[in-house]
Every structure is written in C-alpha cells, then in structure tokens.
PDB file of N, CA and C in Angstrom:
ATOM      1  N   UNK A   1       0.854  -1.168   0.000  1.00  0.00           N
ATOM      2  CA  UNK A   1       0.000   0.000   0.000  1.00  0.00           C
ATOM      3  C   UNK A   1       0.898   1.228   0.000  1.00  0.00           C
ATOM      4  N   UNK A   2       0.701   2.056  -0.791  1.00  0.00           N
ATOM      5  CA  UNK A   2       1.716   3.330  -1.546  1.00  0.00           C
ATOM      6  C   UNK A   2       0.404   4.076  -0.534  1.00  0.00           C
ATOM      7  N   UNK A   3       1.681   5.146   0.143  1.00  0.00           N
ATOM      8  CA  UNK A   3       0.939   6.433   1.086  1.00  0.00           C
ATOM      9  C   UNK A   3       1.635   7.421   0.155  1.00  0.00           C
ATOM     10  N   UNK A   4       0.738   8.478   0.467  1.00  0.00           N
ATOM     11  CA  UNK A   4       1.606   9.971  -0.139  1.00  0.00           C
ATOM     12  C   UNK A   4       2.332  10.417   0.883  1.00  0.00           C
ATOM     13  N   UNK A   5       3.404  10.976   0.749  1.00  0.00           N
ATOM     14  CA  UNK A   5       4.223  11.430   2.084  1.00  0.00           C
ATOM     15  C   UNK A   5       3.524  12.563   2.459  1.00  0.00           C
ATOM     16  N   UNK A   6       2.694  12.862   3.602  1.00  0.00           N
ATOM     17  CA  UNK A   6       2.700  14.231   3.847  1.00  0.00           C
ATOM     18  C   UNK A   6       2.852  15.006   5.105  1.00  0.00           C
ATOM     19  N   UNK A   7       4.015  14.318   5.343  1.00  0.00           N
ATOM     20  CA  UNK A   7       4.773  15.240   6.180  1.00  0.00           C
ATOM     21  C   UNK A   7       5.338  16.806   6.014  1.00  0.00           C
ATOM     22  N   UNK A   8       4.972  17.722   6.508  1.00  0.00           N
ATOM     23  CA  UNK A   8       5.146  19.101   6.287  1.00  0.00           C
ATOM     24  C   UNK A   8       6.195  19.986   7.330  1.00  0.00           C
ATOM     25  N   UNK A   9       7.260  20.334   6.695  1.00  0.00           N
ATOM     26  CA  UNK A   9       8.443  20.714   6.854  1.00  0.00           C
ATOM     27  C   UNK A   9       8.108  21.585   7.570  1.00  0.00           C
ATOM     28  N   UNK A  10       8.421  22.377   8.978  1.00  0.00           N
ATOM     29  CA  UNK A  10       8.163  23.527   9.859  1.00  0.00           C
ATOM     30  C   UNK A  10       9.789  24.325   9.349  1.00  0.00           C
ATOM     31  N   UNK A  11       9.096  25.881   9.563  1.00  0.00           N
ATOM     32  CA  UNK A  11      10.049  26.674   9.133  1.00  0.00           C
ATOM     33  C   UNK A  11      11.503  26.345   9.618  1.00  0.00           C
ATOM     34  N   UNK A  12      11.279  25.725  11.194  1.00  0.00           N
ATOM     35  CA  UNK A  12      13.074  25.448  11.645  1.00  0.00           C
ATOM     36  C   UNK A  12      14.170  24.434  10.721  1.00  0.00           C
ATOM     37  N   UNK A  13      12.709  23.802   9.978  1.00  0.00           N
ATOM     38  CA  UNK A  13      14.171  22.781   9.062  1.00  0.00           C
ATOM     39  C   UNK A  13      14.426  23.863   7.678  1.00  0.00           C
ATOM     40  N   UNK A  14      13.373  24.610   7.411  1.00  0.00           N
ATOM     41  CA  UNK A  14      14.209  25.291   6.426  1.00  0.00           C
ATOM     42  C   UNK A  14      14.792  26.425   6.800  1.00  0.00           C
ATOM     43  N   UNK A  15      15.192  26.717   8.057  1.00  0.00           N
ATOM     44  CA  UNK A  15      16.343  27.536   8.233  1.00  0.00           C
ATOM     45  C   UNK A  15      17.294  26.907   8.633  1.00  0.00           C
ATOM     46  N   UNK A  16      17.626  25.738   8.826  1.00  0.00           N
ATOM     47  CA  UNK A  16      18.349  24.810   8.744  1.00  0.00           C
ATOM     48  C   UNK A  16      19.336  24.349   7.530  1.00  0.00           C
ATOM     49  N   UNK A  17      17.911  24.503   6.804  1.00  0.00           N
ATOM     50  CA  UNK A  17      18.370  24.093   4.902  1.00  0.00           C
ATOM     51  C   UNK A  17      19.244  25.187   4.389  1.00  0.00           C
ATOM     52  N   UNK A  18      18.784  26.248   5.152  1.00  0.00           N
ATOM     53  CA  UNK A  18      19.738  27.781   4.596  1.00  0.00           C
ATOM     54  C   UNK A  18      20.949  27.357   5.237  1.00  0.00           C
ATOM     55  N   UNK A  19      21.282  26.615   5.800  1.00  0.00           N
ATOM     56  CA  UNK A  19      22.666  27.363   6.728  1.00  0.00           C
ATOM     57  C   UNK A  19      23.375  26.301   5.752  1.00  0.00           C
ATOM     58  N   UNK A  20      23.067  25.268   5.484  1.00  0.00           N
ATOM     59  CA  UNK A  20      23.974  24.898   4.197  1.00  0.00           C
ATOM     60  C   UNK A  20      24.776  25.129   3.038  1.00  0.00           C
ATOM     61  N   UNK A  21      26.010  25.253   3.274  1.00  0.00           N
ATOM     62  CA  UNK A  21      26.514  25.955   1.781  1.00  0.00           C
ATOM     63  C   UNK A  21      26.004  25.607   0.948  1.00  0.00           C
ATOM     64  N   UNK A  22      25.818  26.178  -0.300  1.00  0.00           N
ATOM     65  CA  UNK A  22      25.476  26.051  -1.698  1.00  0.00           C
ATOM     66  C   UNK A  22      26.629  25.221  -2.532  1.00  0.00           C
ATOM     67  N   UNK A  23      27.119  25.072  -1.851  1.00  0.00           N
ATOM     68  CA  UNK A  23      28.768  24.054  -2.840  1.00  0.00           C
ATOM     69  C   UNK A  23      28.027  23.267  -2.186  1.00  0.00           C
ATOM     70  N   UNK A  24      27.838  22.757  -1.354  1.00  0.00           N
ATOM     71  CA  UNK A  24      27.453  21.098  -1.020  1.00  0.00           C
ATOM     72  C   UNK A  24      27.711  20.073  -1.580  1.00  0.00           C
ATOM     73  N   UNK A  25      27.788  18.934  -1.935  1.00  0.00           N
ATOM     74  CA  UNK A  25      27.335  18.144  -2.747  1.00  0.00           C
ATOM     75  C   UNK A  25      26.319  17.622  -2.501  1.00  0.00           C
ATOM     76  N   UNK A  26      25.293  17.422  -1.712  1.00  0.00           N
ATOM     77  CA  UNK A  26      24.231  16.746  -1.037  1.00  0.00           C
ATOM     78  C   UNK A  26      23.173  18.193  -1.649  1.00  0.00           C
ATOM     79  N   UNK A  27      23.454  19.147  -1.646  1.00  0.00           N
ATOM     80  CA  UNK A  27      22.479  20.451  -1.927  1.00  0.00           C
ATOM     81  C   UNK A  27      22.262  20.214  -4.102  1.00  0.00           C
ATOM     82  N   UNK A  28      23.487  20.013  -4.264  1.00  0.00           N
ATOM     83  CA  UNK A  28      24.011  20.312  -5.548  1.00  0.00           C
ATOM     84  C   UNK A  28      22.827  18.812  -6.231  1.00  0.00           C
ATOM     85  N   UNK A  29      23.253  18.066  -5.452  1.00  0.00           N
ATOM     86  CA  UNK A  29      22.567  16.499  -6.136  1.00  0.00           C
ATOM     87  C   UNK A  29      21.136  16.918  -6.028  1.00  0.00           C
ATOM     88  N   UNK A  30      20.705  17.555  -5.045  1.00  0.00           N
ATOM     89  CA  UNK A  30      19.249  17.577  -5.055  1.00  0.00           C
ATOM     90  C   UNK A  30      18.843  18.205  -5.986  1.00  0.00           C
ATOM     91  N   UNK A  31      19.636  19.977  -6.230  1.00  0.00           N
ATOM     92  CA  UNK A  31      19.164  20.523  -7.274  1.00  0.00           C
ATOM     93  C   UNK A  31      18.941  19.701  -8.957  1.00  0.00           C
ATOM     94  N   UNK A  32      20.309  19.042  -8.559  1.00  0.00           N
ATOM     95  CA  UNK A  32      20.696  18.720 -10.421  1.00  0.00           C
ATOM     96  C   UNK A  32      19.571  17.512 -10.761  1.00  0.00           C
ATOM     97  N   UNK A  33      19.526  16.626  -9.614  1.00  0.00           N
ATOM     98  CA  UNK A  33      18.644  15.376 -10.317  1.00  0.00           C
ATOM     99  C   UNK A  33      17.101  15.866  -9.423  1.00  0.00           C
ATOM    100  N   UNK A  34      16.094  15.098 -10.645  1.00  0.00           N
ATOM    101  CA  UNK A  34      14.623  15.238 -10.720  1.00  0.00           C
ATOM    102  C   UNK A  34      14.497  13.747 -10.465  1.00  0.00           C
ATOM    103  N   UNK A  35      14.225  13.273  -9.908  1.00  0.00           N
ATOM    104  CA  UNK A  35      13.366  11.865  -8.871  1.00  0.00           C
ATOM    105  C   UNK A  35      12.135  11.632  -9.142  1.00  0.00           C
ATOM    106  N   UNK A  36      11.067  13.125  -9.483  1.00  0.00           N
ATOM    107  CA  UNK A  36       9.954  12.746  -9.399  1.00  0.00           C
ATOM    108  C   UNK A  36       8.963  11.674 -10.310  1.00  0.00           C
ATOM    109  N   UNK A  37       9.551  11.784 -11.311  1.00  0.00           N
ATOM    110  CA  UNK A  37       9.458  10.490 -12.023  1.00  0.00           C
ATOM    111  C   UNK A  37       8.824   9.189 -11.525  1.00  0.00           C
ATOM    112  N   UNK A  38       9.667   8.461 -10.619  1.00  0.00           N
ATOM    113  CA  UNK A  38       9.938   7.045 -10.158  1.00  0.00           C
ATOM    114  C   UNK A  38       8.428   7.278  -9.178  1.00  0.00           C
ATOM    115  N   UNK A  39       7.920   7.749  -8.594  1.00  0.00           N
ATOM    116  CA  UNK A  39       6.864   7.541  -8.121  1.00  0.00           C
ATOM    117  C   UNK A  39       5.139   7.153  -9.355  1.00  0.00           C
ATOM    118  N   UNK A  40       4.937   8.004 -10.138  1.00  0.00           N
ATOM    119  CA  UNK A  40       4.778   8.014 -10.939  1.00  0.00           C
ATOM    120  C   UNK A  40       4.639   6.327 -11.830  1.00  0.00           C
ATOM    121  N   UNK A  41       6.046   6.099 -12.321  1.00  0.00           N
ATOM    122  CA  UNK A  41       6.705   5.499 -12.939  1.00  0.00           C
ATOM    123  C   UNK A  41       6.214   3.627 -12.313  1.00  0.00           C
ATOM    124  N   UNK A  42       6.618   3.537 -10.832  1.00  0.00           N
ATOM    125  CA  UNK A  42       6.171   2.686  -9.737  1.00  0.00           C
ATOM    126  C   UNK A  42       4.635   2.754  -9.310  1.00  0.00           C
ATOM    127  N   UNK A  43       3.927   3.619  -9.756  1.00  0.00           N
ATOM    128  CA  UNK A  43       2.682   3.526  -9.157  1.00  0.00           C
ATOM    129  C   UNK A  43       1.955   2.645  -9.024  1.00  0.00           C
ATOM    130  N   UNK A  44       1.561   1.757 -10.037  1.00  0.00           N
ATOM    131  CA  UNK A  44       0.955   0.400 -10.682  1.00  0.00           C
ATOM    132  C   UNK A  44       1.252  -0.495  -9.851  1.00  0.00           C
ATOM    133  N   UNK A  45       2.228  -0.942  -9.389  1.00  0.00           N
ATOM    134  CA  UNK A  45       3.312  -1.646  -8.642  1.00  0.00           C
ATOM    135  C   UNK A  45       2.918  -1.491  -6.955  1.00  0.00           C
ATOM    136  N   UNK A  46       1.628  -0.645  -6.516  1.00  0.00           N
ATOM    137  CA  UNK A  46       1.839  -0.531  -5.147  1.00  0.00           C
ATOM    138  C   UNK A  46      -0.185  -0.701  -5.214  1.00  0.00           C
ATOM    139  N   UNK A  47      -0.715  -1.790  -3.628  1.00  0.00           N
ATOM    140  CA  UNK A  47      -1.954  -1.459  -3.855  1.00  0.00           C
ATOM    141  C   UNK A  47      -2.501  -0.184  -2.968  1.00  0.00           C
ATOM    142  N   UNK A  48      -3.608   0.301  -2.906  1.00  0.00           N
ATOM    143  CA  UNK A  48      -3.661   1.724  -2.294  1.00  0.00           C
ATOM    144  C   UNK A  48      -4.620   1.117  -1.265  1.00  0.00           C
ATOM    145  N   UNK A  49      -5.245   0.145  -0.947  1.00  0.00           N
ATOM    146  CA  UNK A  49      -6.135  -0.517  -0.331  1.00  0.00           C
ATOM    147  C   UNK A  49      -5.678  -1.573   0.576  1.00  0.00           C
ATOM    148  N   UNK A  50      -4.770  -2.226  -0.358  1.00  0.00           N
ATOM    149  CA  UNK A  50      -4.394  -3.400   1.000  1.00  0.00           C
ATOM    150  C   UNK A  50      -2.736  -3.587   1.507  1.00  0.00           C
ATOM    151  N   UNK A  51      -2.508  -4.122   2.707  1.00  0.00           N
ATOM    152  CA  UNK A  51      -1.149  -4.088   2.869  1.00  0.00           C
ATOM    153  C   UNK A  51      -0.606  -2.871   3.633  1.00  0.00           C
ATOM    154  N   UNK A  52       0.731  -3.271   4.306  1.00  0.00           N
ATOM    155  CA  UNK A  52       1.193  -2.105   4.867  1.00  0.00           C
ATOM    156  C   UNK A  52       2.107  -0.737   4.161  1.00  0.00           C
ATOM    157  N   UNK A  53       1.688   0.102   4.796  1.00  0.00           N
ATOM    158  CA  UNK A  53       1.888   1.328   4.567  1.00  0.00           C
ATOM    159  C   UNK A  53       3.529   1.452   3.804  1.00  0.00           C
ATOM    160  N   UNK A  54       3.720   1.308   2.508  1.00  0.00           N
ATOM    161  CA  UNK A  54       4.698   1.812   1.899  1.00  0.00           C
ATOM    162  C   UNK A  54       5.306   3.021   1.845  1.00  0.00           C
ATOM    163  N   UNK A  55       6.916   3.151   2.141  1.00  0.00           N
ATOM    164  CA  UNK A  55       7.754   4.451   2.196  1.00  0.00           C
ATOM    165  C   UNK A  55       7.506   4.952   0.343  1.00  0.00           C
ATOM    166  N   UNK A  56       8.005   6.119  -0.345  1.00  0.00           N
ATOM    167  CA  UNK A  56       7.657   6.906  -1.148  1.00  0.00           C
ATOM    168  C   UNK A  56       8.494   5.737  -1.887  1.00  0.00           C
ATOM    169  N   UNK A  57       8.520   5.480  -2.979  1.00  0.00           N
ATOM    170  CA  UNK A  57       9.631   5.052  -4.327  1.00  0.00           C
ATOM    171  C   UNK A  57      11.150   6.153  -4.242  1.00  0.00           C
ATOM    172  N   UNK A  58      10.376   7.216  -4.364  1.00  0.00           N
ATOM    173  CA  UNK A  58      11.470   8.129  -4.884  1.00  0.00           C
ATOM    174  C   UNK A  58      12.582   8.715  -3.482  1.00  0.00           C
ATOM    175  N   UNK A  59      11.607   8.449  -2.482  1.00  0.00           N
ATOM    176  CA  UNK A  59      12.275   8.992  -1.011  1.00  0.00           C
ATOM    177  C   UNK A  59      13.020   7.415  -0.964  1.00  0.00           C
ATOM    178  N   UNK A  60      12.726   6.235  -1.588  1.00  0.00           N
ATOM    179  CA  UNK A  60      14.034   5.009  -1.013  1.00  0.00           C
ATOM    180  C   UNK A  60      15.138   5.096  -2.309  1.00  0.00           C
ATOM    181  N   UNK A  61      14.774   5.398  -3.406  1.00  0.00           N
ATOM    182  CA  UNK A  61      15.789   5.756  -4.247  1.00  0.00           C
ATOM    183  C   UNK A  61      16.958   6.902  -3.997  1.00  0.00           C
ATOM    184  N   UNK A  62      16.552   7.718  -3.693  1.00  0.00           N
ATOM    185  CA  UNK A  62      17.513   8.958  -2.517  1.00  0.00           C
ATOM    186  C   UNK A  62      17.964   8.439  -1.649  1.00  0.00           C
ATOM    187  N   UNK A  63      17.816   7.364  -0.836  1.00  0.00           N
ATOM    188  CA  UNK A  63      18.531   6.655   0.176  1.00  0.00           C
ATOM    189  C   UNK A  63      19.624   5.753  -0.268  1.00  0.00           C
ATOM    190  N   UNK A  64      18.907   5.358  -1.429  1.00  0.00           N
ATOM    191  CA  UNK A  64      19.966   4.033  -1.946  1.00  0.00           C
ATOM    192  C   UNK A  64      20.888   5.002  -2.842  1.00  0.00           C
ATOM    193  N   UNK A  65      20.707   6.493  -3.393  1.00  0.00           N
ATOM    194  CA  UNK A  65      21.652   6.887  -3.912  1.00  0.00           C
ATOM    195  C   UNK A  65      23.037   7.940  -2.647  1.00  0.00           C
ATOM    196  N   UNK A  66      21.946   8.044  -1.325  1.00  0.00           N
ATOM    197  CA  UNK A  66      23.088   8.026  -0.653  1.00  0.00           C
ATOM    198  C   UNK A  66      24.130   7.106   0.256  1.00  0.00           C
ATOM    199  N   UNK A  67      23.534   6.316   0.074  1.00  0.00           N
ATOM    200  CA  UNK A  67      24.096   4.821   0.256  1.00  0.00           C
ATOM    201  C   UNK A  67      25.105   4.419  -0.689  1.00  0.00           C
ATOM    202  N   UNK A  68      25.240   4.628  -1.900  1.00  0.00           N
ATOM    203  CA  UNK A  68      26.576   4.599  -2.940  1.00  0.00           C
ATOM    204  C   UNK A  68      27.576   5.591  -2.467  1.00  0.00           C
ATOM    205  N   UNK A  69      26.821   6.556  -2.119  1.00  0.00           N
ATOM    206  CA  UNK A  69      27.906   7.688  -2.276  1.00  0.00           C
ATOM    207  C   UNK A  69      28.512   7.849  -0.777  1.00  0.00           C
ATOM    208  N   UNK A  70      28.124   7.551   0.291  1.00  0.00           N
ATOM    209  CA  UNK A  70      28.769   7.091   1.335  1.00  0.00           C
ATOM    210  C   UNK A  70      29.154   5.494   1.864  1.00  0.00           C
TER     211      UNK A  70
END
C-alpha cells in the first residue's frame, strides 16, 4: 500500500536548509537530479487498499543513492 508522504516541513528545518553551503554536494545532487518520475513510474506496482503502509519510491531511491555515495 503506496501512502503519499505528507509530512510538512516547519520553518526550523528550512532555516536549517539555509545554513547549508550552496557548494554542497548533497544540496548540488538535489538541485541537479529530478526523482519525481519514479513515483509516478512505480505507481501500478503498489496497492492503495491493501497491505502495509509503503515508504515513497522516490524517497528510497535517494537513500539508496546516498548509500553509494557514502
């Protein structure tokens, strides 16, 4: 069962997000690659009715791409 994430960011994490340099590489990856796709893409693939509550497609693909890179 595919949930929509809707967890809603309170202003302290995005002043948080500011204090991040802009060189980053973790800032830079987010900008450059588009993810949104794979949800989309996976939809078919998840039931909305039965079964437990599935994490996003695209939020475990961001994990597994920081998982290569560390």
């Amino acid at each position: 069962m595919l949930v929509e994430n809707t967890f809603k960011q309170s202003s302290f994490y995005y002043a948080l997000y500011q204090m991040i340099p802009d060189n980053y590489i973790l800032k830079q990856i987010n900008a450059a690659i588009d993810l949104s796709f794979v949800n989309e893409l996976l939809a078919d693939r998840y039931c909305r009715h039965f079964g437990r509550p599935a994490k996003e497609p695209e939020m475990m693909l961001r994990i597994q791409i920081l998982k290569y890179l560390y």
